[in-house]
ModelCIF file with pLDDT and N, C-alpha, C, O atoms, coordinates in Angstrom:
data_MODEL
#
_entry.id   MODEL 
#
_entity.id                         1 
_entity.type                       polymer 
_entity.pdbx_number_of_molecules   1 
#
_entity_poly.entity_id                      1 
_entity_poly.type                           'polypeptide(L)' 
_entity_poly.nstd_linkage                   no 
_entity_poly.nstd_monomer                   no 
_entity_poly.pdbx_seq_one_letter_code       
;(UNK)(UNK)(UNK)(UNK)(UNK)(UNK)(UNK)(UNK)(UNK)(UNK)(UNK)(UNK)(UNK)(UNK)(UNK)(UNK)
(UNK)(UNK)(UNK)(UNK)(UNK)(UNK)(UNK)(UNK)(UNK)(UNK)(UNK)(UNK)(UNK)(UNK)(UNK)
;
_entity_poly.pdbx_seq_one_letter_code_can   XXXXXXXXXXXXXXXXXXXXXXXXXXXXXXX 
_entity_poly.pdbx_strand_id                 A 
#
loop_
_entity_poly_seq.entity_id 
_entity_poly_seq.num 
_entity_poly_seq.mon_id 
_entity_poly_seq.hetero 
1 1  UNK n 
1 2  UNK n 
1 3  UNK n 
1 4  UNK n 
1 5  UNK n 
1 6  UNK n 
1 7  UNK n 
1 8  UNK n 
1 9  UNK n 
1 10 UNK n 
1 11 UNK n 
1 12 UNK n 
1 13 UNK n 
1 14 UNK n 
1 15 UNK n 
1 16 UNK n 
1 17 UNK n 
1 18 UNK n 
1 19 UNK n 
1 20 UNK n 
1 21 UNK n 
1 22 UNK n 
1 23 UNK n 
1 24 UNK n 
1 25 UNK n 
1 26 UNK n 
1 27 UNK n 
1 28 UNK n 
1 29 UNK n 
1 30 UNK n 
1 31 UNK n 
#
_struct_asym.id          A 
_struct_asym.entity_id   1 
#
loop_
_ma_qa_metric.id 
_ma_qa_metric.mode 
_ma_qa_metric.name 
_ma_qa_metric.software_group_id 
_ma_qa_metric.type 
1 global pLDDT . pLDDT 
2 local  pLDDT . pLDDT 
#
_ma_qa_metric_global.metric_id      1 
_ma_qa_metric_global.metric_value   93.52 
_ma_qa_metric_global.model_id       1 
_ma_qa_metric_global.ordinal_id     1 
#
loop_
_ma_qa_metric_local.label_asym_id 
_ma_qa_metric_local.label_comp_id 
_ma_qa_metric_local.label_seq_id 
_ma_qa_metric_local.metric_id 
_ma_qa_metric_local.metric_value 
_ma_qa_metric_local.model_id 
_ma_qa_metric_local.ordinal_id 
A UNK 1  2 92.00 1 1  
A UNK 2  2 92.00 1 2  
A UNK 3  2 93.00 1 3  
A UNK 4  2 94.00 1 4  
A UNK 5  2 94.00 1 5  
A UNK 6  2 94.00 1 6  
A UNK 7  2 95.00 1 7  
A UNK 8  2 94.00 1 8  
A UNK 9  2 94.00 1 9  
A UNK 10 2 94.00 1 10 
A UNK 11 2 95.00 1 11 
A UNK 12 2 96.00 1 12 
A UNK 13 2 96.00 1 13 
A UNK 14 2 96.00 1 14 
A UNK 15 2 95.00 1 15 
A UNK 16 2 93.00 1 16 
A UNK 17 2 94.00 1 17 
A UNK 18 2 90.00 1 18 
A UNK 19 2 89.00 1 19 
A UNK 20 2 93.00 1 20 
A UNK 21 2 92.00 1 21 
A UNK 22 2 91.00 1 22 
A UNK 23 2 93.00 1 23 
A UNK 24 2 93.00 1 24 
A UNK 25 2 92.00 1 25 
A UNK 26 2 93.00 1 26 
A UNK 27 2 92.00 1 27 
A UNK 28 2 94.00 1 28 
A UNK 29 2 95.00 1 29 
A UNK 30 2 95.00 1 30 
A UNK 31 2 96.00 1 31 
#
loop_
_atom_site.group_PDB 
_atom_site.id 
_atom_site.type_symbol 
_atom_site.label_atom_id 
_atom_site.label_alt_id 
_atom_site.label_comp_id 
_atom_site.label_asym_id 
_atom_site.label_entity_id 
_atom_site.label_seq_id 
_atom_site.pdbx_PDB_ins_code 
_atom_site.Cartn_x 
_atom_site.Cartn_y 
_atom_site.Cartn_z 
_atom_site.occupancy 
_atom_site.B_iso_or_equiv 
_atom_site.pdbx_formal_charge 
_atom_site.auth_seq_id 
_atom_site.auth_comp_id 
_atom_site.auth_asym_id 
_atom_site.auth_atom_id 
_atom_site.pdbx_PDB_model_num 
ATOM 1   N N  . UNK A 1 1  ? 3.104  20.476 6.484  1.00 92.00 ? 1  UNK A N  1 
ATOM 2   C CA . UNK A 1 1  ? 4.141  21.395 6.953  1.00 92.00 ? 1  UNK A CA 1 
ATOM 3   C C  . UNK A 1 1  ? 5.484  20.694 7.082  1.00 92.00 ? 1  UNK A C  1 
ATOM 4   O O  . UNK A 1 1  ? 6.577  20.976 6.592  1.00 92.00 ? 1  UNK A O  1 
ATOM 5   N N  . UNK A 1 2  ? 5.092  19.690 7.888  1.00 92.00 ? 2  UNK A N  1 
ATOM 6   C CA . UNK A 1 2  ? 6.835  18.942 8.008  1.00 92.00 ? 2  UNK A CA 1 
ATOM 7   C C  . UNK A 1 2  ? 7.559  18.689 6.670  1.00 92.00 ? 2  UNK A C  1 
ATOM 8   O O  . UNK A 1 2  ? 8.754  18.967 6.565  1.00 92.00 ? 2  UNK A O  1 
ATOM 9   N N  . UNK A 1 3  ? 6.853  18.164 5.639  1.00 93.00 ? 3  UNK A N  1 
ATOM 10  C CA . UNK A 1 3  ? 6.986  17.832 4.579  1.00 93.00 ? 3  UNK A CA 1 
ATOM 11  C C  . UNK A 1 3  ? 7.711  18.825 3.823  1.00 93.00 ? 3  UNK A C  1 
ATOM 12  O O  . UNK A 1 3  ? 8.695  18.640 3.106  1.00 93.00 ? 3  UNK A O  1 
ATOM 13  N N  . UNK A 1 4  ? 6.890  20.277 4.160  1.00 94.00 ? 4  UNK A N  1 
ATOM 14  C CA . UNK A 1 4  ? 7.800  21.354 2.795  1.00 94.00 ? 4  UNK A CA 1 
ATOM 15  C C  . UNK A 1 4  ? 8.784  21.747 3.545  1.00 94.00 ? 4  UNK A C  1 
ATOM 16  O O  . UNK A 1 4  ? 9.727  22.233 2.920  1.00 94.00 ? 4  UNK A O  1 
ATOM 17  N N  . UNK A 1 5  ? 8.908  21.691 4.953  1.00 94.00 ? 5  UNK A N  1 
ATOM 18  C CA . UNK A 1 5  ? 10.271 22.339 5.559  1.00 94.00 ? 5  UNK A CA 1 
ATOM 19  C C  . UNK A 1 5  ? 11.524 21.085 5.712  1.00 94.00 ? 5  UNK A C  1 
ATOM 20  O O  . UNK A 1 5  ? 12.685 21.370 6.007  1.00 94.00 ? 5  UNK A O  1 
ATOM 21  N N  . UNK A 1 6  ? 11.176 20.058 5.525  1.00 94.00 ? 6  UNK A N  1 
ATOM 22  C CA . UNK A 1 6  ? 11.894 18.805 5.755  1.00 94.00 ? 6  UNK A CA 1 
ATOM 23  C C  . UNK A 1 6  ? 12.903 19.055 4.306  1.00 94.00 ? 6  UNK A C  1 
ATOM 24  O O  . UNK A 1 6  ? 14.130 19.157 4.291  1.00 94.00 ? 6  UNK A O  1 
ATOM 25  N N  . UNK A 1 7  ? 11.741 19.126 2.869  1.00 95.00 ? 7  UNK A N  1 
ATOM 26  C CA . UNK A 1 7  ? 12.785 19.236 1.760  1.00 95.00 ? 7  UNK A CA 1 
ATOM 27  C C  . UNK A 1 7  ? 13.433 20.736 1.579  1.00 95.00 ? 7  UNK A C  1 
ATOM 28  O O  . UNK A 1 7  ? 14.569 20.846 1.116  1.00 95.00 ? 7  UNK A O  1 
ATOM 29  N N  . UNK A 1 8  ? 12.528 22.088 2.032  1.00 94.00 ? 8  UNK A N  1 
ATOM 30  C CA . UNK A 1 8  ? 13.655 23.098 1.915  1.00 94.00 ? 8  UNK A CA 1 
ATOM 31  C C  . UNK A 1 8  ? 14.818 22.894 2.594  1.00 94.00 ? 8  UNK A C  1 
ATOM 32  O O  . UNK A 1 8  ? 15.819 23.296 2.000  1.00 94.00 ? 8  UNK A O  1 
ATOM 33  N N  . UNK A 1 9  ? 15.058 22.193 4.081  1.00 94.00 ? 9  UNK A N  1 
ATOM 34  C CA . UNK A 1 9  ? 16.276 22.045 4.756  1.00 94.00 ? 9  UNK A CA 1 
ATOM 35  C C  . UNK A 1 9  ? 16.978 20.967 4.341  1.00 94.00 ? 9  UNK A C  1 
ATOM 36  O O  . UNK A 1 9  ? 17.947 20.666 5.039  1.00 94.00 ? 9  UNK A O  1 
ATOM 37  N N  . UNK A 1 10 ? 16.732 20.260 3.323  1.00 94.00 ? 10 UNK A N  1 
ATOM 38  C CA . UNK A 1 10 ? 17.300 19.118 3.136  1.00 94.00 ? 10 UNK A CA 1 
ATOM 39  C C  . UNK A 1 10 ? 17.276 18.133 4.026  1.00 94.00 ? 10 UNK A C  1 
ATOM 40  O O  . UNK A 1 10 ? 18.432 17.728 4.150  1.00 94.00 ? 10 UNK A O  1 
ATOM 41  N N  . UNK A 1 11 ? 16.435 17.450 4.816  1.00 95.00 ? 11 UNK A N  1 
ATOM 42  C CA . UNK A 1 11 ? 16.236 16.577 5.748  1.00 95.00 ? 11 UNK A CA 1 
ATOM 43  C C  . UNK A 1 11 ? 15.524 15.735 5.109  1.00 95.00 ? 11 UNK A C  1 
ATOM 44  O O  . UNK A 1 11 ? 14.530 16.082 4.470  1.00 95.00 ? 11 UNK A O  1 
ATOM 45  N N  . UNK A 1 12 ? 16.070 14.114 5.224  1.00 96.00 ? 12 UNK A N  1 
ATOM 46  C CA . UNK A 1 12 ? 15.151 13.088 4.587  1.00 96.00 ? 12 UNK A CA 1 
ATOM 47  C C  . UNK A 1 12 ? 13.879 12.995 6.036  1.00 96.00 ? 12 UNK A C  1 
ATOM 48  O O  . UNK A 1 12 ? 14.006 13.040 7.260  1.00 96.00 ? 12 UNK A O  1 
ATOM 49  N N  . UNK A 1 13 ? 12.784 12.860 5.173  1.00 96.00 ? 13 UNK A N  1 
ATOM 50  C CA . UNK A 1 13 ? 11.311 12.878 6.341  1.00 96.00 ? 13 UNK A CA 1 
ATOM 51  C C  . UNK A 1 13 ? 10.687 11.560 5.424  1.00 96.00 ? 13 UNK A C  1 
ATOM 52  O O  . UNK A 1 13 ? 10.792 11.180 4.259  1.00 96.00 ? 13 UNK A O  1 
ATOM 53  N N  . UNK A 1 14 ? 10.030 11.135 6.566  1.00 96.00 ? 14 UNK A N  1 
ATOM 54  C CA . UNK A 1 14 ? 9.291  9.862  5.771  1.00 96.00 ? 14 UNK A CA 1 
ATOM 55  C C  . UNK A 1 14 ? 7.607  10.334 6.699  1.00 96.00 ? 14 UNK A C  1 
ATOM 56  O O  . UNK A 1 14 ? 7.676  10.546 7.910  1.00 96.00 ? 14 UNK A O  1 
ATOM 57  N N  . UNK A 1 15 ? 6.609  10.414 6.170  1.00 95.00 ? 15 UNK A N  1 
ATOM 58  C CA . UNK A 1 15 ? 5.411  10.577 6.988  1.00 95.00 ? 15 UNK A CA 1 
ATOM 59  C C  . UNK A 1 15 ? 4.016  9.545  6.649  1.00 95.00 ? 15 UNK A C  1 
ATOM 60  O O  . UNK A 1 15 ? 4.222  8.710  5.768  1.00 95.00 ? 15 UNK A O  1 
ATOM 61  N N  . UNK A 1 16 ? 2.917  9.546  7.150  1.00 93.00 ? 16 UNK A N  1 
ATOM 62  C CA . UNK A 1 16 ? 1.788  8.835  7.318  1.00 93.00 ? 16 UNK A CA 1 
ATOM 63  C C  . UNK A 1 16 ? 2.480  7.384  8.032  1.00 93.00 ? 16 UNK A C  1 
ATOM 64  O O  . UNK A 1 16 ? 1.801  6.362  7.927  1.00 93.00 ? 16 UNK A O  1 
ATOM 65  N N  . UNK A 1 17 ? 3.967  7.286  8.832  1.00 94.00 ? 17 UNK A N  1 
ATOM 66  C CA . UNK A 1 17 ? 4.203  6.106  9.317  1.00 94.00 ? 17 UNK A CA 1 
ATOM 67  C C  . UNK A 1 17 ? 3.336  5.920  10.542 1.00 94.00 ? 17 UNK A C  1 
ATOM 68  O O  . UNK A 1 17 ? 3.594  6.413  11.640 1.00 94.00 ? 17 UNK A O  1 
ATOM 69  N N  . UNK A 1 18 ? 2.091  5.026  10.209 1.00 90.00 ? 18 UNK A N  1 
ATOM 70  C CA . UNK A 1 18 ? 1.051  4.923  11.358 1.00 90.00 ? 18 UNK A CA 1 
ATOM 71  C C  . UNK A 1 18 ? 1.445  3.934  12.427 1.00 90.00 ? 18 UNK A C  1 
ATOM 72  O O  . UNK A 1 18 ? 2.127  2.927  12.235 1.00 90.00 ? 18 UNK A O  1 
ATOM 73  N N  . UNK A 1 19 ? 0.934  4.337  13.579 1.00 89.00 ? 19 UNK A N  1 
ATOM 74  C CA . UNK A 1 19 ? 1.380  4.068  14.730 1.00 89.00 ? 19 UNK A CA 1 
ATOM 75  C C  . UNK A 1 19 ? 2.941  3.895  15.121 1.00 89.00 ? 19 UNK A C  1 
ATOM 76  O O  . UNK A 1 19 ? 3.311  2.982  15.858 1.00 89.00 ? 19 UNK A O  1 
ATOM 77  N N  . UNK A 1 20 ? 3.578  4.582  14.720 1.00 93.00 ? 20 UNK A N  1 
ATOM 78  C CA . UNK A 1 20 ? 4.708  4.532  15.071 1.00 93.00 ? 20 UNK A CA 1 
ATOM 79  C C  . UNK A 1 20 ? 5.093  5.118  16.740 1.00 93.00 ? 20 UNK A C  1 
ATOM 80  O O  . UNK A 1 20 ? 6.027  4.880  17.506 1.00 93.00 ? 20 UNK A O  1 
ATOM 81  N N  . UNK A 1 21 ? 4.029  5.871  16.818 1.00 92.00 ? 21 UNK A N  1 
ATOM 82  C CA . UNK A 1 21 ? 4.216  6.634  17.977 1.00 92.00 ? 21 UNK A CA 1 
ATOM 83  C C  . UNK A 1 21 ? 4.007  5.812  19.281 1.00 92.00 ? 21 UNK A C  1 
ATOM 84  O O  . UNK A 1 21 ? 4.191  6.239  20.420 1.00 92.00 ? 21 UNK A O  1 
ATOM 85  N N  . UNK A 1 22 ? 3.662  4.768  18.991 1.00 91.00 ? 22 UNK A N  1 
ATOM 86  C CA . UNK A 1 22 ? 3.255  3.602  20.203 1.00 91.00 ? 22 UNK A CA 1 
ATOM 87  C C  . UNK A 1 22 ? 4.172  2.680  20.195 1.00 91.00 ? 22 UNK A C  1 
ATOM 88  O O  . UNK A 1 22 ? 4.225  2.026  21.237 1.00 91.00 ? 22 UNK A O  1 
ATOM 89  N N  . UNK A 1 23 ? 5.130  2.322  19.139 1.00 93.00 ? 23 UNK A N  1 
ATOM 90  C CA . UNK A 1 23 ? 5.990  1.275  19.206 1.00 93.00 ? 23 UNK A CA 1 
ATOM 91  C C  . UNK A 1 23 ? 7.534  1.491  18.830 1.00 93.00 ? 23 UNK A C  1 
ATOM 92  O O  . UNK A 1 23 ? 8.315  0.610  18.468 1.00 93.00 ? 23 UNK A O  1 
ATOM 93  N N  . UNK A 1 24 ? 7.847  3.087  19.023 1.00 93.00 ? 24 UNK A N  1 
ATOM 94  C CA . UNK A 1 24 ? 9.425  3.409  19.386 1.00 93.00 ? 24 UNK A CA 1 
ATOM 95  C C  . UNK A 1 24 ? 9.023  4.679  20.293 1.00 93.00 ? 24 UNK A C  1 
ATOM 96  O O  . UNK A 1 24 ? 8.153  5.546  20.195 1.00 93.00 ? 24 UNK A O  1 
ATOM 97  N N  . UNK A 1 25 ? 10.054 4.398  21.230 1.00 92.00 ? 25 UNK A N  1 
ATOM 98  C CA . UNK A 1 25 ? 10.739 4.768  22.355 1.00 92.00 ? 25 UNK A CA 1 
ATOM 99  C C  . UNK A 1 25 ? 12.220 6.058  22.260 1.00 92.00 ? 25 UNK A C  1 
ATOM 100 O O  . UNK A 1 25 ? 13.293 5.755  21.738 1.00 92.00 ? 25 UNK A O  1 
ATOM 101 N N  . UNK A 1 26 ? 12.025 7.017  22.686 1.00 93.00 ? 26 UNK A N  1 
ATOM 102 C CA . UNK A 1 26 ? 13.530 8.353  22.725 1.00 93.00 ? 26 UNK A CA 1 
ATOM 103 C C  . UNK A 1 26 ? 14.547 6.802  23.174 1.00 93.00 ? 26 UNK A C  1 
ATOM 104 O O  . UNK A 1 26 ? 14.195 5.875  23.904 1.00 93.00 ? 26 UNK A O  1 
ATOM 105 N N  . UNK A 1 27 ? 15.517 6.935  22.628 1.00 92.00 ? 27 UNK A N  1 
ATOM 106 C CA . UNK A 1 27 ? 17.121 6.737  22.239 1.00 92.00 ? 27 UNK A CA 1 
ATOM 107 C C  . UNK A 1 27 ? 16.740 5.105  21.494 1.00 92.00 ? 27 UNK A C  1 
ATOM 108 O O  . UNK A 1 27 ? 17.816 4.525  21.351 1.00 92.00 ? 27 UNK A O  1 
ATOM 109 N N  . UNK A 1 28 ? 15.822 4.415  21.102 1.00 94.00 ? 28 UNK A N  1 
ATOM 110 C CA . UNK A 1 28 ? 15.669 3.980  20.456 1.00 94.00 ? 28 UNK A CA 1 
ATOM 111 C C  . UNK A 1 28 ? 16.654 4.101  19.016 1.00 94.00 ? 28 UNK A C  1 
ATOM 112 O O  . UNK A 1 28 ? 16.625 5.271  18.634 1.00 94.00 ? 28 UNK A O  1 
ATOM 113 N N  . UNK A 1 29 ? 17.321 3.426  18.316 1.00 95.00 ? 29 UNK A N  1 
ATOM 114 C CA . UNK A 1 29 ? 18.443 3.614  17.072 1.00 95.00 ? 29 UNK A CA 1 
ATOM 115 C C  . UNK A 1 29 ? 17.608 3.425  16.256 1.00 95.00 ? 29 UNK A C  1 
ATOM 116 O O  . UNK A 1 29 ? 17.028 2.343  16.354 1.00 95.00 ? 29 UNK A O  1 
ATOM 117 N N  . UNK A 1 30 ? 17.244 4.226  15.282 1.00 95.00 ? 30 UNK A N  1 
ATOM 118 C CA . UNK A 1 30 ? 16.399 4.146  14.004 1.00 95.00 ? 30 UNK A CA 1 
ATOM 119 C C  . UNK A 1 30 ? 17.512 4.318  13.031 1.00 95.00 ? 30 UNK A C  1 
ATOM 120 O O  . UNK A 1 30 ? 18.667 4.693  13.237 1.00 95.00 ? 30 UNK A O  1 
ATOM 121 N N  . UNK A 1 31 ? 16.714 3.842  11.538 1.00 96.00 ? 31 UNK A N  1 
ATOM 122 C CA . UNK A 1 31 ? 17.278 4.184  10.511 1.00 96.00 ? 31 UNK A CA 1 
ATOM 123 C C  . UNK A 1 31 ? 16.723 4.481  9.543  1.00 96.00 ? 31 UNK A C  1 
ATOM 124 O O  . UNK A 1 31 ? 17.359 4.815  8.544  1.00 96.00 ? 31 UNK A O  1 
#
C-alpha cells in the first residue's frame, strides 16, 4: 500500500528498511 500511494503522490518511499523502527527516534534528521 505505502508503495502505490507513495509513487501516485510523488513521494520518494524507501521500504523493507529492517529494524529501523528501533534505532531512529521523532525529530531525528534523516535523509
Amino acid at each position: 500500500h505505502g508503495a502505490i500511494v507513495a509513487r501516485e503522490f510523488g513521494i520518494p518511499a524507501v521500504v523493507n528498511v529492517q529494524g529501523i523502527l528501533r534505532q531512529v527516534a521523532s525529530g531525528d534528521w534523516l535523509e
